[in-house]
C-alpha atoms as a PDB file:
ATOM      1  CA  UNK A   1     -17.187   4.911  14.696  1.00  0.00           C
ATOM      2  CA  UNK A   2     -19.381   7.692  16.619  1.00  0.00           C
ATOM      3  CA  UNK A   3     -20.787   5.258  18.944  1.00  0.00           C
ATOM      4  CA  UNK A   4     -16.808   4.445  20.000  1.00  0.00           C
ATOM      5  CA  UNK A   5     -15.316   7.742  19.366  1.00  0.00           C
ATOM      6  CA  UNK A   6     -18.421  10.478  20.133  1.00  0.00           C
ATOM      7  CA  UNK A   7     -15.853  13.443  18.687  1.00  0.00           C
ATOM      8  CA  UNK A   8     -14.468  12.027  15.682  1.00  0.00           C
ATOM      9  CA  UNK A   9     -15.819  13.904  12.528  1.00  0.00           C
ATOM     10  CA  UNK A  10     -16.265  12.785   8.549  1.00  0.00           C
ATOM     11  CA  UNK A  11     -14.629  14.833   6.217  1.00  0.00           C
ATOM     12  CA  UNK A  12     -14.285  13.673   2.802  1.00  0.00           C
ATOM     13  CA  UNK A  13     -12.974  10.125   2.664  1.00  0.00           C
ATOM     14  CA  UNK A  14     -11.073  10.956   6.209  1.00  0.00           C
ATOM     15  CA  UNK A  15     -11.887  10.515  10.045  1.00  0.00           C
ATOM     16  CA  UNK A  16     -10.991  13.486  12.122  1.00  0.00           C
ATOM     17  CA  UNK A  17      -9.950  12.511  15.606  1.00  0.00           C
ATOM     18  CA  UNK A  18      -9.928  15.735  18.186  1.00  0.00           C
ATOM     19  CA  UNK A  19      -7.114  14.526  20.899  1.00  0.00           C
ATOM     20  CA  UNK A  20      -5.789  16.439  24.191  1.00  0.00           C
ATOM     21  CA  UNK A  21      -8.597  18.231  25.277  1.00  0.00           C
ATOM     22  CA  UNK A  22      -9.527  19.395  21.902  1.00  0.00           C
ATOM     23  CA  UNK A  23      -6.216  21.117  21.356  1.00  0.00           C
ATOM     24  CA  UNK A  24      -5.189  18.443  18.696  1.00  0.00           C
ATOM     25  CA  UNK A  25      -6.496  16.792  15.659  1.00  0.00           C
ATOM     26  CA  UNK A  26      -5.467  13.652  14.152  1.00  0.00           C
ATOM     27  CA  UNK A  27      -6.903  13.085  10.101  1.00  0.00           C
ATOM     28  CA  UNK A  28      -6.941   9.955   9.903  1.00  0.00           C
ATOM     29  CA  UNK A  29      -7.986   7.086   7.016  1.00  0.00           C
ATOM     30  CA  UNK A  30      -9.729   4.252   7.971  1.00  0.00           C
ATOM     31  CA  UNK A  31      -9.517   1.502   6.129  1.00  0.00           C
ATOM     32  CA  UNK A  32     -12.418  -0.759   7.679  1.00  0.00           C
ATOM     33  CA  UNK A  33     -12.363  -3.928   5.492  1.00  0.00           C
ATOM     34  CA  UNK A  34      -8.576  -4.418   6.807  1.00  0.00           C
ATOM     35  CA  UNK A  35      -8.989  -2.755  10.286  1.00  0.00           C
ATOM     36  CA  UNK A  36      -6.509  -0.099   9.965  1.00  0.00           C
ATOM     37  CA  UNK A  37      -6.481   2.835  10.314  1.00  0.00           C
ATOM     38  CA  UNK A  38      -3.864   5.167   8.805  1.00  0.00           C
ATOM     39  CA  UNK A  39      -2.710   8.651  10.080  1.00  0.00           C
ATOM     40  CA  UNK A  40      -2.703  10.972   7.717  1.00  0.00           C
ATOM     41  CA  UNK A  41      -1.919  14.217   9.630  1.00  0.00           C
ATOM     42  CA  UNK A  42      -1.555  15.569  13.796  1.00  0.00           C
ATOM     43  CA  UNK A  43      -1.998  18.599  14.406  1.00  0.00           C
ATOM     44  CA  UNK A  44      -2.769  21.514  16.402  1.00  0.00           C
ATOM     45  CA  UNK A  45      -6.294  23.086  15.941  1.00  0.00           C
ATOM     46  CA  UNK A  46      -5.335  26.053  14.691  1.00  0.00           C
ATOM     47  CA  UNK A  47      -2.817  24.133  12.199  1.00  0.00           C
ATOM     48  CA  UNK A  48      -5.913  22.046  11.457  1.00  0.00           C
ATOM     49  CA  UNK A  49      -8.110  25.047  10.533  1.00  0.00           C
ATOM     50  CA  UNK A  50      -5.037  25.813   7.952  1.00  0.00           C
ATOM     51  CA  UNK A  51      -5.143  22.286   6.277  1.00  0.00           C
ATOM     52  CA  UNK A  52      -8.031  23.034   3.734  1.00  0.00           C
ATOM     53  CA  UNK A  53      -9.714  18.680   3.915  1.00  0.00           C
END
């Protein structure tokens, strides 16, 4: 996934996407046996900062 996606972070079970010039986060699940990925929560960084993963 960080060879595709260079800022996505692992936290926990969950993928954290950083989207808009860093001034978003998607959390994100990725279910990689399946190819999906679900989308947990967007949000703004400082919303993100408030989200407690």
């Amino acid at each position: 996934m960080k060879q595709t996606f260079a800022s996505a972070s692992f936290v926990g079970e969950l993928t954290i996407f950083n989207a808009g010039g860093n001034k978003y986060r998607i959390a994100t699940f990725v279910h990689y046996a399946k190819q999906i990925i679900y989308i947990k929560r967007i949000g703004t960084h400082q919303e993100y900062d408030k989200w407690g993963l």
